[in-house]
Protein backbone atom coordinates (compact mmCIF):
# COMPACT_ATOMS: atom_id res chain seq x y z
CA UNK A 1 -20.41 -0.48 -8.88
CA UNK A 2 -19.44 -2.04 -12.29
CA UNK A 3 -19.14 -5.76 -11.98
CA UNK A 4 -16.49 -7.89 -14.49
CA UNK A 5 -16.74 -10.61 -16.25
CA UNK A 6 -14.65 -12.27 -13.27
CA UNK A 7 -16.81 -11.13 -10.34
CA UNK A 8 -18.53 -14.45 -9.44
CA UNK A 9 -15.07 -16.45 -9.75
CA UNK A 10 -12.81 -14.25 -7.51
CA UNK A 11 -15.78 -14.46 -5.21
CA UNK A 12 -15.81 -17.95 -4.67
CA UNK A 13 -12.20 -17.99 -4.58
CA UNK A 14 -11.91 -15.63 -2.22
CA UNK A 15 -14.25 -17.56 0.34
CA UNK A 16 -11.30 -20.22 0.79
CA UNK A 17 -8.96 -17.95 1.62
CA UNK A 18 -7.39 -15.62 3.84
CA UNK A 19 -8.58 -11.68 4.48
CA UNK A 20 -6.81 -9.81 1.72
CA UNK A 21 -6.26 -6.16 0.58
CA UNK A 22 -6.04 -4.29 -2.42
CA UNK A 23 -2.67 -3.26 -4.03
CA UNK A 24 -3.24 -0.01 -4.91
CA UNK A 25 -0.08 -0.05 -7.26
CA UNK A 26 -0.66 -3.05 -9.73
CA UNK A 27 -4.54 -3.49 -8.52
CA UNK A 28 -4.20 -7.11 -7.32
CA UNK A 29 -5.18 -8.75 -4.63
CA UNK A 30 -2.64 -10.09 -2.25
CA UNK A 31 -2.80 -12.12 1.14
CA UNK A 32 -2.02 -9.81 3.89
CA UNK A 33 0.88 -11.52 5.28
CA UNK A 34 2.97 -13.99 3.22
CA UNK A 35 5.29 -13.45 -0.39
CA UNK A 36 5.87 -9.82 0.34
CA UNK A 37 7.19 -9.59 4.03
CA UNK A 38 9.41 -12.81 3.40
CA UNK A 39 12.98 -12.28 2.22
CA UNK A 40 13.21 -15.29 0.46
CA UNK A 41 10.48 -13.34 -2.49
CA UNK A 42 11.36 -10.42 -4.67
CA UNK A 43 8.59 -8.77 -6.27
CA UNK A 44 9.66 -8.15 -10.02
CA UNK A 45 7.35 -7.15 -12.98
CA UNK A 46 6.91 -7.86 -16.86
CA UNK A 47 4.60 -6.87 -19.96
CA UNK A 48 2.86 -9.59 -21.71
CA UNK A 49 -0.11 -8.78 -23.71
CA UNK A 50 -2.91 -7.87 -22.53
CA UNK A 51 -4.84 -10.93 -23.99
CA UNK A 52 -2.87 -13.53 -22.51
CA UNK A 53 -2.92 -11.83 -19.19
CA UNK A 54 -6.57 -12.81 -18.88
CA UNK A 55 -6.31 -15.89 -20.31
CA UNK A 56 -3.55 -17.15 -17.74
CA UNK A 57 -5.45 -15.37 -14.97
CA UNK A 58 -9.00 -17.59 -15.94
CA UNK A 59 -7.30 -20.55 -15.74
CA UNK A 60 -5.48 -20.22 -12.39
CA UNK A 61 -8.53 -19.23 -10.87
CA UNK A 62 -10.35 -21.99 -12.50
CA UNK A 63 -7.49 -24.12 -10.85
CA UNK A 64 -6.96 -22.50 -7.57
CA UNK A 65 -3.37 -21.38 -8.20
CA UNK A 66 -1.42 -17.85 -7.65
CA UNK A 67 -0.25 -15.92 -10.53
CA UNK A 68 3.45 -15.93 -8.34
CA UNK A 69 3.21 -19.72 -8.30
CA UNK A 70 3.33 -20.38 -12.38
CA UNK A 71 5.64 -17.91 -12.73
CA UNK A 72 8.32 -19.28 -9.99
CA UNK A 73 7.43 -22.83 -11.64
CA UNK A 74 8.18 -21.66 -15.30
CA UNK A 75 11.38 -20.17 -14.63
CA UNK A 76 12.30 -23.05 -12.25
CA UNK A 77 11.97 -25.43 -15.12
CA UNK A 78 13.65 -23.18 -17.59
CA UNK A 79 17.20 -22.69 -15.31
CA UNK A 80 16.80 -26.68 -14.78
CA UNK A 81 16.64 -26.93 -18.35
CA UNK A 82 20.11 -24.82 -19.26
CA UNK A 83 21.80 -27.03 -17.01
């Protein structure tokens, strides 16, 4: 099995948290119950280059953080901002 880059990180992320499984359709890893059963969530999707992608994803797992968290905060503060 090739390892990345990321291998060690995700796996001592993945210690703190719940069981998870693989998204076969974007290859991510998501908690097994939470965002995507709740009503309150829409999954939606975006391109960004491919270079920040990994930056932003280094950093949140350097901080503990999910992807869908930074991205709910972001636009948060920009619709607070146009008001």
């Amino acid at each position: 099995m090739a390892r990345g880059k990321f291998d060690e990180l995700v796996r001592a992320r993945s210690k703190d948290q719940a069981p998870s499984k693989p998204d076969p359709a974007q290859g991510l890893v998501v908690a097994a119950a939470g965002k995507r059963s709740d009503a309150d969530y829409k999954q939606v999707s975006a391109y960004i280059r491919r270079d920040t992608h990994l930056k932003v994803k280094l950093a949140l797992l350097q901080e503990g953080r999910e992807f869908s968290e930074l991205v709910e905060e972001l636009l948060g503060d920009w619709i607070a901002s146009r008001t």
